[in-house]
PDB file of N, CA and C in Angstrom:
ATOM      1  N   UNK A   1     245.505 123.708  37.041  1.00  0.00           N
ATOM      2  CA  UNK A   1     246.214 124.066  38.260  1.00  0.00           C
ATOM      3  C   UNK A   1     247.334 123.051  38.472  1.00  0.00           C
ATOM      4  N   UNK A   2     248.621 123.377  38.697  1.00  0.00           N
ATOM      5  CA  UNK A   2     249.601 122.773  38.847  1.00  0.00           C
ATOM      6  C   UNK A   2     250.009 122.540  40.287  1.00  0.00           C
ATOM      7  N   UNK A   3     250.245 121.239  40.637  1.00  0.00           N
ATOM      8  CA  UNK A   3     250.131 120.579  41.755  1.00  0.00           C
ATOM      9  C   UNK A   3     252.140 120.028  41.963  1.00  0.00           C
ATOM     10  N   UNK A   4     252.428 120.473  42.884  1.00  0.00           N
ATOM     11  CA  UNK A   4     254.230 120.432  43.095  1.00  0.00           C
ATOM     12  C   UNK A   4     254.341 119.517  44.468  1.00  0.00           C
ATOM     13  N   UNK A   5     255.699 119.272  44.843  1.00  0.00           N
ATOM     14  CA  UNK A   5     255.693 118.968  46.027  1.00  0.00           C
ATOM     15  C   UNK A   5     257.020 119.511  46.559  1.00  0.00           C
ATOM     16  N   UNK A   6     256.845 119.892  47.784  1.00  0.00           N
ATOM     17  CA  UNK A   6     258.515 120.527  48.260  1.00  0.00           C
ATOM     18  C   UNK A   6     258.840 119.550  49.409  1.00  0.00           C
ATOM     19  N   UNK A   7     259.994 118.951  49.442  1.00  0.00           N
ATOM     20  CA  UNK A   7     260.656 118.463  50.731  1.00  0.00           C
ATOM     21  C   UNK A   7     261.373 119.576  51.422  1.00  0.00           C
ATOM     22  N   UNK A   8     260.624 118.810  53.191  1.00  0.00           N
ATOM     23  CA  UNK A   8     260.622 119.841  53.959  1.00  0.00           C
ATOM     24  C   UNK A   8     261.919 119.193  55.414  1.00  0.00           C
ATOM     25  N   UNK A   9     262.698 118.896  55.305  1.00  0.00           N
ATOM     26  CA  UNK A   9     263.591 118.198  56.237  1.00  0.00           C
ATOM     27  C   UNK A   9     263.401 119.185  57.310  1.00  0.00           C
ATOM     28  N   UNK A  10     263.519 118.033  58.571  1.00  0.00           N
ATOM     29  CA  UNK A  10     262.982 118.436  59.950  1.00  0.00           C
ATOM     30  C   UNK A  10     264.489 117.861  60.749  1.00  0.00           C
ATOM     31  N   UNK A  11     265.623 118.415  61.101  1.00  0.00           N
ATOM     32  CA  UNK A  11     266.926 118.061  61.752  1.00  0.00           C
ATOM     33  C   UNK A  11     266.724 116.922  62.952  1.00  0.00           C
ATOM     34  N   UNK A  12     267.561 116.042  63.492  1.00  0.00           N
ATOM     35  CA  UNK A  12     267.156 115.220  64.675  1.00  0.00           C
ATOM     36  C   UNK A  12     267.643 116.336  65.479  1.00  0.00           C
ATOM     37  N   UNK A  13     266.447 116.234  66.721  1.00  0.00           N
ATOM     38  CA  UNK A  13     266.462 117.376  67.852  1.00  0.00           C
ATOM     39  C   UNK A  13     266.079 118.747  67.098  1.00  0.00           C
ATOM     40  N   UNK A  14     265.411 119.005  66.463  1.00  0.00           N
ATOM     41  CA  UNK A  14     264.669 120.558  65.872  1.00  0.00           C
ATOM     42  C   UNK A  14     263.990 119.973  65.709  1.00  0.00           C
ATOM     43  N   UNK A  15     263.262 121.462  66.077  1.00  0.00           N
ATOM     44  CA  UNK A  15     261.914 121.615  66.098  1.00  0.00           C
ATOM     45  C   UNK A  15     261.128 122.087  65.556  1.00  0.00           C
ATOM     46  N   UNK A  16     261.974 122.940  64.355  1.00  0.00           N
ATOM     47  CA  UNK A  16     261.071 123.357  63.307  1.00  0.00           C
ATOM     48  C   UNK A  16     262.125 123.055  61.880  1.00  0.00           C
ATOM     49  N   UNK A  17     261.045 123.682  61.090  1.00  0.00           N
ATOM     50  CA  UNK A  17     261.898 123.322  59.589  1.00  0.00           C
ATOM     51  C   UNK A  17     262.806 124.695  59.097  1.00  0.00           C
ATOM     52  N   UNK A  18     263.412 124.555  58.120  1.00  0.00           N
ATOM     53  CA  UNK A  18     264.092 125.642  57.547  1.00  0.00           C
ATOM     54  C   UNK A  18     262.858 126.820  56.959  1.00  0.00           C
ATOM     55  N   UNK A  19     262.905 127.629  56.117  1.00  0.00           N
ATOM     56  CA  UNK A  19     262.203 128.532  55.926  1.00  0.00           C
ATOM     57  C   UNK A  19     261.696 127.998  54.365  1.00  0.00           C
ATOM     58  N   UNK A  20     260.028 127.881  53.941  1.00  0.00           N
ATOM     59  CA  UNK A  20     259.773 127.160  52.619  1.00  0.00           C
ATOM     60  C   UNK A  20     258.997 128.509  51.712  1.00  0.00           C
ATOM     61  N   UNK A  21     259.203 128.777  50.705  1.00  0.00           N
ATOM     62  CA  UNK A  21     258.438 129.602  49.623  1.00  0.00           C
ATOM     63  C   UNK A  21     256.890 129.268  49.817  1.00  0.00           C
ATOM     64  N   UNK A  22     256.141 130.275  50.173  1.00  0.00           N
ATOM     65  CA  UNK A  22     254.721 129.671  49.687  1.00  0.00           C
ATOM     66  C   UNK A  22     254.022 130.681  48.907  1.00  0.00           C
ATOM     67  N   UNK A  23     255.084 131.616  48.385  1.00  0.00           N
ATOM     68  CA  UNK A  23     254.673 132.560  47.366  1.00  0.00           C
ATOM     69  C   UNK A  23     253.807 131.710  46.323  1.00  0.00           C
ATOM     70  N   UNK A  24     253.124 132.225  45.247  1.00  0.00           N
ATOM     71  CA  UNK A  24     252.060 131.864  44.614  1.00  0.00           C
ATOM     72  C   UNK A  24     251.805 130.249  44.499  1.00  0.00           C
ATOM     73  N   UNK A  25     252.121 129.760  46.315  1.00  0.00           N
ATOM     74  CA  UNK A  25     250.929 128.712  46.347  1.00  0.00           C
ATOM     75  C   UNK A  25     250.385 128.675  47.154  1.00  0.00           C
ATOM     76  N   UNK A  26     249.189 127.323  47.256  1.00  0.00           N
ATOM     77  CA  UNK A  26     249.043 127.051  48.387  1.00  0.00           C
ATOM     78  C   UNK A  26     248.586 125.431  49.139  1.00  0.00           C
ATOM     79  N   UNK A  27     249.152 125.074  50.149  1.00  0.00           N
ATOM     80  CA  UNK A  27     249.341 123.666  50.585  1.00  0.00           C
ATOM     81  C   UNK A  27     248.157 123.044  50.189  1.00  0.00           C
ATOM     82  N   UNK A  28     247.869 122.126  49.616  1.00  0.00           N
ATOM     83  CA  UNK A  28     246.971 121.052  49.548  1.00  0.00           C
ATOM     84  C   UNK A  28     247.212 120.082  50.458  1.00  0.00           C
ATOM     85  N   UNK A  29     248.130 119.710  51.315  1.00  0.00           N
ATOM     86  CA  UNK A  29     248.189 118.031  52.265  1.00  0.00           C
ATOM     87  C   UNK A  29     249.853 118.335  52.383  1.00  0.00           C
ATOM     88  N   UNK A  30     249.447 117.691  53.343  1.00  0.00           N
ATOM     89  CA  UNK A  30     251.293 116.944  53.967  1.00  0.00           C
ATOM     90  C   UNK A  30     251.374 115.893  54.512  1.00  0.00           C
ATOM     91  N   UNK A  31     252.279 115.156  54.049  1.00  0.00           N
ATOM     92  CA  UNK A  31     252.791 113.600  53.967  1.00  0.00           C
ATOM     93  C   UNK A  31     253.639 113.494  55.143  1.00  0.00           C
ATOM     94  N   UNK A  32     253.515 113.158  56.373  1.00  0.00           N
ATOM     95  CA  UNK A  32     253.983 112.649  57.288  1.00  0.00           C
ATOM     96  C   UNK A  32     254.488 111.210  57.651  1.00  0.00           C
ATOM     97  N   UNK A  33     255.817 111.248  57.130  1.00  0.00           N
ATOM     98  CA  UNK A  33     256.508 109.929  56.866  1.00  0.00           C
ATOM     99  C   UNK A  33     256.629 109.324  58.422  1.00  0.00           C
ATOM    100  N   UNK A  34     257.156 107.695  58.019  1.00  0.00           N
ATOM    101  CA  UNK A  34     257.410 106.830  59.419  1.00  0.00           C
ATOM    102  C   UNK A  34     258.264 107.376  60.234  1.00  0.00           C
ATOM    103  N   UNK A  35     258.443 107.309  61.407  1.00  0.00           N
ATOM    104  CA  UNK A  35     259.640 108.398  61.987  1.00  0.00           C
ATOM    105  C   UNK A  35     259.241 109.220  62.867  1.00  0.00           C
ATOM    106  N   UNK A  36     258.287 109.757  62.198  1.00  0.00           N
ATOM    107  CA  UNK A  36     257.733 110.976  62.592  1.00  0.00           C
ATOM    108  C   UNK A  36     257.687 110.991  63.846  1.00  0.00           C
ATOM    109  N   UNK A  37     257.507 111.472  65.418  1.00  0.00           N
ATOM    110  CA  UNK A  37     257.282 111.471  66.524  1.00  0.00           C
ATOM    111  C   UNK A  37     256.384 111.981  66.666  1.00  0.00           C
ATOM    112  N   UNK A  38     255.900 113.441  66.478  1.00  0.00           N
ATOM    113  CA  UNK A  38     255.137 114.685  66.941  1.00  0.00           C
ATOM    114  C   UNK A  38     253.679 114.220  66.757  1.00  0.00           C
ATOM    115  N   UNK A  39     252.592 115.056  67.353  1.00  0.00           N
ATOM    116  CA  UNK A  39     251.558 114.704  67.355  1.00  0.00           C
ATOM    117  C   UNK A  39     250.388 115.951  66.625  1.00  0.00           C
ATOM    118  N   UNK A  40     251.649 116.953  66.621  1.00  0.00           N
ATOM    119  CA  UNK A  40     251.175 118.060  65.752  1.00  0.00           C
ATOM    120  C   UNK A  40     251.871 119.349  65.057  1.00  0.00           C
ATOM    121  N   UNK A  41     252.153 119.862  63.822  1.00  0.00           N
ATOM    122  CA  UNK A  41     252.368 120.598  63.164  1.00  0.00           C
ATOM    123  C   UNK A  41     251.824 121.915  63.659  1.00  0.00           C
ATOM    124  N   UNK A  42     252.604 123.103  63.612  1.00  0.00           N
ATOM    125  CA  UNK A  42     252.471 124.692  64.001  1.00  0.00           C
ATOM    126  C   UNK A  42     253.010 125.042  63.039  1.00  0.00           C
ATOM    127  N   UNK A  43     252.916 126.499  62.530  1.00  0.00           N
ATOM    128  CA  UNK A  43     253.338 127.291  61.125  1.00  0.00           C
ATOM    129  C   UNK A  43     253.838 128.780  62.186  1.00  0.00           C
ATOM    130  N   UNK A  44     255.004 128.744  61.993  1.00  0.00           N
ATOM    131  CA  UNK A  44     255.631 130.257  61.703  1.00  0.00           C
ATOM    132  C   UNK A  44     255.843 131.331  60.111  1.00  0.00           C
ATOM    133  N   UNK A  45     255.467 132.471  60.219  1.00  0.00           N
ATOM    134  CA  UNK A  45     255.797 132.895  58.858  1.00  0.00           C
ATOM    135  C   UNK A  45     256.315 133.813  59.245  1.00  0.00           C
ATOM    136  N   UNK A  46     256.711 134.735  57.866  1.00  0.00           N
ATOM    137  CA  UNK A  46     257.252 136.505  58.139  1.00  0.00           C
ATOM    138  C   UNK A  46     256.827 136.499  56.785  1.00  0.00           C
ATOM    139  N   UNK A  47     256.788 137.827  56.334  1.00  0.00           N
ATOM    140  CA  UNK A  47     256.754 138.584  55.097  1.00  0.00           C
ATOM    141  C   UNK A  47     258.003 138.143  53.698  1.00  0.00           C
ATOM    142  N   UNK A  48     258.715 138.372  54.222  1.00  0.00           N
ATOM    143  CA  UNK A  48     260.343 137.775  53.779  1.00  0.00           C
ATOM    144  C   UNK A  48     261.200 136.968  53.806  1.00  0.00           C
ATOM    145  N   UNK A  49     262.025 136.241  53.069  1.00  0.00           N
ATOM    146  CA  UNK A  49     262.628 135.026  53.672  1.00  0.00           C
ATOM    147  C   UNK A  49     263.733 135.358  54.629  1.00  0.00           C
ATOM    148  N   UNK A  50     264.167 136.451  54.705  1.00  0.00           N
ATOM    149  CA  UNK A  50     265.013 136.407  55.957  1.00  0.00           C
ATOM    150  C   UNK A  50     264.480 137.186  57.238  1.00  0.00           C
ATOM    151  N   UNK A  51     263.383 137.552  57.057  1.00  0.00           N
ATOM    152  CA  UNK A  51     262.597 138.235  58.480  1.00  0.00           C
ATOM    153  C   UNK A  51     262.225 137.360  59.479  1.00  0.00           C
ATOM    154  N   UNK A  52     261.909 138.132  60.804  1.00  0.00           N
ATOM    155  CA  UNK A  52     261.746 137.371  61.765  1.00  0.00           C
ATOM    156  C   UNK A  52     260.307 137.001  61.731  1.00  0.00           C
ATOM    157  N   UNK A  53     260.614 135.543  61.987  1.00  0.00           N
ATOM    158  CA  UNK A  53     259.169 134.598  61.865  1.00  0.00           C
ATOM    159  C   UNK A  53     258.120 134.474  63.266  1.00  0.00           C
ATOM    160  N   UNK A  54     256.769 134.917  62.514  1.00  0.00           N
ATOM    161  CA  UNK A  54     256.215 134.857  64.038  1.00  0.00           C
ATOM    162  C   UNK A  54     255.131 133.891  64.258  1.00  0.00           C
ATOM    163  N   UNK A  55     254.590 133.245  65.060  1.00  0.00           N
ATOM    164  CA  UNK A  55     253.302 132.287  65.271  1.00  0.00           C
ATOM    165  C   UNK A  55     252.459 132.958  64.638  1.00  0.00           C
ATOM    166  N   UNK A  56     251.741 131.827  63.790  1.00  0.00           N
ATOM    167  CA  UNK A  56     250.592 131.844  63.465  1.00  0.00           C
ATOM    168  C   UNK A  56     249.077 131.775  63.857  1.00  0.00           C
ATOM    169  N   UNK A  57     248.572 132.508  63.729  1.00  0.00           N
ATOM    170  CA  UNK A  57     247.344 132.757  64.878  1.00  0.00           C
ATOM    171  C   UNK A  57     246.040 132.776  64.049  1.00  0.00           C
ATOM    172  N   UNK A  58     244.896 132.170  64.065  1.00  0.00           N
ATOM    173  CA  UNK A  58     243.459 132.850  63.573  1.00  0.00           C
ATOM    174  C   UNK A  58     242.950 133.906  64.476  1.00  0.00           C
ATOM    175  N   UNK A  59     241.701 134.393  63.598  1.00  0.00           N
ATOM    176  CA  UNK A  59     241.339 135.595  64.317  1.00  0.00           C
ATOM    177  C   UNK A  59     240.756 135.467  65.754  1.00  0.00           C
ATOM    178  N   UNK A  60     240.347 133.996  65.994  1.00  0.00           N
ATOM    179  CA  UNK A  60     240.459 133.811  67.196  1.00  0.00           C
ATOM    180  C   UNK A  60     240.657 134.200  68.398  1.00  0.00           C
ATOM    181  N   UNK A  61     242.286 134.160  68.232  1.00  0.00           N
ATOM    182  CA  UNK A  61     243.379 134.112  68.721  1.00  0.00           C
ATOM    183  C   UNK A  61     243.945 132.468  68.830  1.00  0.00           C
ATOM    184  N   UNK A  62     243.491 132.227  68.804  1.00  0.00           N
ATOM    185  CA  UNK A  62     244.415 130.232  69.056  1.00  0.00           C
ATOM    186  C   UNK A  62     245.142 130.327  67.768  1.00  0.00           C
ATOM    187  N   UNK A  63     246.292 129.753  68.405  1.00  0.00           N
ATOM    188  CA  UNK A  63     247.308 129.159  67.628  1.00  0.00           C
ATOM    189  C   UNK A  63     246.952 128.134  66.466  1.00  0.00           C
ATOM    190  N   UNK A  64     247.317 128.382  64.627  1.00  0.00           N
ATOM    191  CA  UNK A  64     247.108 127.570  63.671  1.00  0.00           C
ATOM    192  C   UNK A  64     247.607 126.234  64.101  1.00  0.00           C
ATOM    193  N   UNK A  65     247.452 125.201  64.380  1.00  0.00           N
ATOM    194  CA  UNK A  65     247.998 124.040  64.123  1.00  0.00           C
ATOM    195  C   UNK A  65     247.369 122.678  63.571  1.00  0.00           C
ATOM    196  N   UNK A  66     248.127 121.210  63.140  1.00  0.00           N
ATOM    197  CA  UNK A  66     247.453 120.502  62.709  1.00  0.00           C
ATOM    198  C   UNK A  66     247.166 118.920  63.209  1.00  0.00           C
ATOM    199  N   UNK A  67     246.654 118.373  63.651  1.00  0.00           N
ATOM    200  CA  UNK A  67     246.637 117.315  64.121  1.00  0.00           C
ATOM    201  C   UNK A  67     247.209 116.125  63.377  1.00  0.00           C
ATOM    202  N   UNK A  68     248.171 115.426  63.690  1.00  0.00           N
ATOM    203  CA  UNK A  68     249.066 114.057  62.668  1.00  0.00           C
ATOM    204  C   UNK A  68     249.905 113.179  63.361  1.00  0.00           C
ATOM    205  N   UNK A  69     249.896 112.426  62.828  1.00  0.00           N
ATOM    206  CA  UNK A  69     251.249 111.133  62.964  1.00  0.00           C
ATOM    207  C   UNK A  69     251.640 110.796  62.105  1.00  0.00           C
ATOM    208  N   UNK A  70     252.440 109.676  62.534  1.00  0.00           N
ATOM    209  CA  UNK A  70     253.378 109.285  61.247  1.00  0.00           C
ATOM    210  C   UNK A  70     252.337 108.662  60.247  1.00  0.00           C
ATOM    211  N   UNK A  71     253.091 108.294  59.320  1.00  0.00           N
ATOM    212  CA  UNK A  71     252.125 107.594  58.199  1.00  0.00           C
ATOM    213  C   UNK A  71     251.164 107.689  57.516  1.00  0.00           C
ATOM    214  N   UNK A  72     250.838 109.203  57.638  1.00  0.00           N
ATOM    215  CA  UNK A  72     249.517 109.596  57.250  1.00  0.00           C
ATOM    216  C   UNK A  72     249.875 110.927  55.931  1.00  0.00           C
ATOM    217  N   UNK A  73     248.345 111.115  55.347  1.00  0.00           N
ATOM    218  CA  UNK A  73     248.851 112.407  54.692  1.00  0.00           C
ATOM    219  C   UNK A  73     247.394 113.292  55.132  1.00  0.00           C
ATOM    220  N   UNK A  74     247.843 114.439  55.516  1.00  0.00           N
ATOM    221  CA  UNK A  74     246.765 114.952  56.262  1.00  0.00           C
ATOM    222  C   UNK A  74     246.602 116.556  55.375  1.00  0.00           C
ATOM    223  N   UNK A  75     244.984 116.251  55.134  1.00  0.00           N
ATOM    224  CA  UNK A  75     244.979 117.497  54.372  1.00  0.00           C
ATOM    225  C   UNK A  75     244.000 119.052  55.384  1.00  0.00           C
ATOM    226  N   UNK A  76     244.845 120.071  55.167  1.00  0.00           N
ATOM    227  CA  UNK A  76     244.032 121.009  56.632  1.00  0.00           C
ATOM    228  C   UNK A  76     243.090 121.525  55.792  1.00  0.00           C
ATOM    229  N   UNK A  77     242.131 121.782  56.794  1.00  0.00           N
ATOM    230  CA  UNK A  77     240.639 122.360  56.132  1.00  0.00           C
ATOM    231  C   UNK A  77     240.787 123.657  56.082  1.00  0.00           C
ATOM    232  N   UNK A  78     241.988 124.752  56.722  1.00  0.00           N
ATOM    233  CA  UNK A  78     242.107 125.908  56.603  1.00  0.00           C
ATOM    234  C   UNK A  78     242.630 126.214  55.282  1.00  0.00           C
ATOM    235  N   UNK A  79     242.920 125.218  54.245  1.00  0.00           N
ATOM    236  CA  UNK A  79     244.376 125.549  53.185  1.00  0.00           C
ATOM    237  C   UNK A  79     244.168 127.270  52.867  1.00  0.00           C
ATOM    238  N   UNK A  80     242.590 127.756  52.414  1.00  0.00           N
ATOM    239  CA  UNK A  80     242.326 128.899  51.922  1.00  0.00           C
ATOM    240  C   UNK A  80     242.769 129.866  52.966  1.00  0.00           C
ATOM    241  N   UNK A  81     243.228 129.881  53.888  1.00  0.00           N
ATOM    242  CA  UNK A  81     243.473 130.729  54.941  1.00  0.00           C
ATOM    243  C   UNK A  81     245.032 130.671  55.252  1.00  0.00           C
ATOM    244  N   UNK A  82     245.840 129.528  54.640  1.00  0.00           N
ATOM    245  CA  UNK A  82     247.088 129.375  54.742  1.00  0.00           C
ATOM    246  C   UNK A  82     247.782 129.637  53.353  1.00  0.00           C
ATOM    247  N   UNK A  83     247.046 130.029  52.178  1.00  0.00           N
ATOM    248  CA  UNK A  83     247.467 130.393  50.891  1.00  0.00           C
ATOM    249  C   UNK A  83     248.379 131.761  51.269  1.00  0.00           C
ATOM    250  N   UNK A  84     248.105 132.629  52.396  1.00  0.00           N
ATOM    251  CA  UNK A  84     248.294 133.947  52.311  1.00  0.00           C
ATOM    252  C   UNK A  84     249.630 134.400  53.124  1.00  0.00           C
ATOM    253  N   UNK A  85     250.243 133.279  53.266  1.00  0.00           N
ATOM    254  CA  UNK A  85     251.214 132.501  53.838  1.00  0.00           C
ATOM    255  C   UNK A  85     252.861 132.758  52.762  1.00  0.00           C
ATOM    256  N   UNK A  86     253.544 133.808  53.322  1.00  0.00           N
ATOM    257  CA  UNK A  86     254.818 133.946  52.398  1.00  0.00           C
ATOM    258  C   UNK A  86     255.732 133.109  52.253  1.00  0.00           C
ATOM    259  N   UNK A  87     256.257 133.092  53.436  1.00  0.00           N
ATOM    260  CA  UNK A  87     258.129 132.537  53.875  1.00  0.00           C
ATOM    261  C   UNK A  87     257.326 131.975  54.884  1.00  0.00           C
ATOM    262  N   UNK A  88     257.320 130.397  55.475  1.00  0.00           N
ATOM    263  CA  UNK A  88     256.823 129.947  56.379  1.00  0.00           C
ATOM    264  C   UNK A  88     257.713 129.030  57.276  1.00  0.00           C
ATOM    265  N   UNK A  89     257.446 128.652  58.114  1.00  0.00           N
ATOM    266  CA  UNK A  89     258.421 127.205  58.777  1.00  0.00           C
ATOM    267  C   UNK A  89     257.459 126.268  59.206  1.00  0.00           C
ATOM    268  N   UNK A  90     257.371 125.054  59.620  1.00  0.00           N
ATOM    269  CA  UNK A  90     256.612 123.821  60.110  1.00  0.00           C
ATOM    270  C   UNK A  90     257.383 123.674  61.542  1.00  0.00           C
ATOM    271  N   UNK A  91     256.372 124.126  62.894  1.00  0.00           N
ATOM    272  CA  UNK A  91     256.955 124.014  64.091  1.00  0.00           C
ATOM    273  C   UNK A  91     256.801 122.615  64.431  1.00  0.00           C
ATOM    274  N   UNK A  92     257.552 121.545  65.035  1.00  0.00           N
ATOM    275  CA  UNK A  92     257.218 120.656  66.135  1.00  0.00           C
ATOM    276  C   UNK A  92     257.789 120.109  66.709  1.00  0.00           C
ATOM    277  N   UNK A  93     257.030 119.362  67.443  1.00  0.00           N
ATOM    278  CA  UNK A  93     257.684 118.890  69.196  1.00  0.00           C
ATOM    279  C   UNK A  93     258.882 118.102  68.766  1.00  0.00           C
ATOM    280  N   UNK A  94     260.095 118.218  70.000  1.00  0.00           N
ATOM    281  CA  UNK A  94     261.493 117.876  69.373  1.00  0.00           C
ATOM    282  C   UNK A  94     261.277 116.582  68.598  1.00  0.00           C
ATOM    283  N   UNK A  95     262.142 116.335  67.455  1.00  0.00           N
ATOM    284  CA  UNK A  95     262.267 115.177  66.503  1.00  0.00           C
ATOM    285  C   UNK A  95     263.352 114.392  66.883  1.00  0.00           C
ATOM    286  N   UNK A  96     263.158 113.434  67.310  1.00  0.00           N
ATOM    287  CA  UNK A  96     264.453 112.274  67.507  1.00  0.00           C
ATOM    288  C   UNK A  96     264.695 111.345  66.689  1.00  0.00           C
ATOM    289  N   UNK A  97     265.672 111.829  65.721  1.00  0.00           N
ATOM    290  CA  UNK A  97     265.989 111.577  64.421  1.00  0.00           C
ATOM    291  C   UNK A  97     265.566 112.210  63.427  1.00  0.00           C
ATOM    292  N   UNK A  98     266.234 112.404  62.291  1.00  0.00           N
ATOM    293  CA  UNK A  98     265.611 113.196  60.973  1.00  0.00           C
ATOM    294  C   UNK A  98     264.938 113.135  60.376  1.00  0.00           C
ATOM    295  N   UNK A  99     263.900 113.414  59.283  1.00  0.00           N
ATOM    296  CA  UNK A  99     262.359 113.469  58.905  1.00  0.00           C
ATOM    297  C   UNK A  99     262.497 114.068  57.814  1.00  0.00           C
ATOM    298  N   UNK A 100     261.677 113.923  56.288  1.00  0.00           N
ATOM    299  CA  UNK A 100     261.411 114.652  55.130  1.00  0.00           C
ATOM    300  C   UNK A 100     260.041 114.475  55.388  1.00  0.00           C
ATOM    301  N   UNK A 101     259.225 115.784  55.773  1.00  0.00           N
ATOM    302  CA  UNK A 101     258.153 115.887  55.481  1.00  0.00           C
ATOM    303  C   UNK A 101     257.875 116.297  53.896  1.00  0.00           C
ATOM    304  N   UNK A 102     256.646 116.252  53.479  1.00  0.00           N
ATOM    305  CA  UNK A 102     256.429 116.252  51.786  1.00  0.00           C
ATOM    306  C   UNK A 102     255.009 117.166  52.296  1.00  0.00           C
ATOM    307  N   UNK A 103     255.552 118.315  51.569  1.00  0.00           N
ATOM    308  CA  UNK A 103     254.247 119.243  51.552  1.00  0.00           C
ATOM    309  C   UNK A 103     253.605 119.321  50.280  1.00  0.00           C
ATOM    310  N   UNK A 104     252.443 119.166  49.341  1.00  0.00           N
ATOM    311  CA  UNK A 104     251.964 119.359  48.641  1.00  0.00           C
ATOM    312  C   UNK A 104     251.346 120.493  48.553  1.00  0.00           C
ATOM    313  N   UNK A 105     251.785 121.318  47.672  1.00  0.00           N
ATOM    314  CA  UNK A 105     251.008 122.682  47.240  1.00  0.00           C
ATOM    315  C   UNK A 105     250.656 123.065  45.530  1.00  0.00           C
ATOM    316  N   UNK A 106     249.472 123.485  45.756  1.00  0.00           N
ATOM    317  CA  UNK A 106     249.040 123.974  44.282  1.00  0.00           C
ATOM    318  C   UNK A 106     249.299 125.573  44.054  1.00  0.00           C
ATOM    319  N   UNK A 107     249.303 125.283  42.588  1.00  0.00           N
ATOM    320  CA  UNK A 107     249.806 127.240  42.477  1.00  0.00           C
ATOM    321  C   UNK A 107     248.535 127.635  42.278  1.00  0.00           C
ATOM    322  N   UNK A 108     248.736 128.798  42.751  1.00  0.00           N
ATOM    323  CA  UNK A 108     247.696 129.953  42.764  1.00  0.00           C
ATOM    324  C   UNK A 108     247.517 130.565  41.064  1.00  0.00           C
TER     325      UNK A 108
END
């Protein structure tokens, strides 16, 4: 199984990321560099990379999200539930200053 990493730049003042491939993978951990502000990660997806992206939800209903700070690499216990995951974005609370998050994903 082949193990990649994608940089995920987070703009100063945005709040989410650009749109990332998660076609035949799926996240193993994300590297939350110094900088960082937020206290937690949210996932938008769509089907397509240019469709409209919507919150991510379990069957729940509560909102997917992940608990983090800076300096850490935090791996989610859902990954098998986030494999199924197309065109995605990384939501969070405004960023004051710019950020490369490092997502680690394995291929399917």
């Amino acid at each position: 199984m082949n193990v990649r990493s994608i940089a995920v730049p987070i703009a100063d003042g945005a709040t989410e990321s650009g749109v990332i491939d998660f076609n035949k993978v799926k996240i193993a951990g994300i590297y939350i560099p110094a900088g960082f502000e937020g206290t937690s990660l949210k996932f938008t997806s769509s089907p397509t990379k240019t469709g409209t992206q919507l919150p991510v939800y379990d069957d729940g209903g509560t909102e997917v999200d992940l608990v983090v700070a800076a300096e850490r690499y935090v791996v989610p216990t859902f990954t098998d539930d986030l494999a199924a995951l197309a065109f995605a974005k990384l939501v969070v609370e405004a960023q004051a200053g710019a950020v490369i998050l490092t997502v680690v994903v394995k291929e399917l």
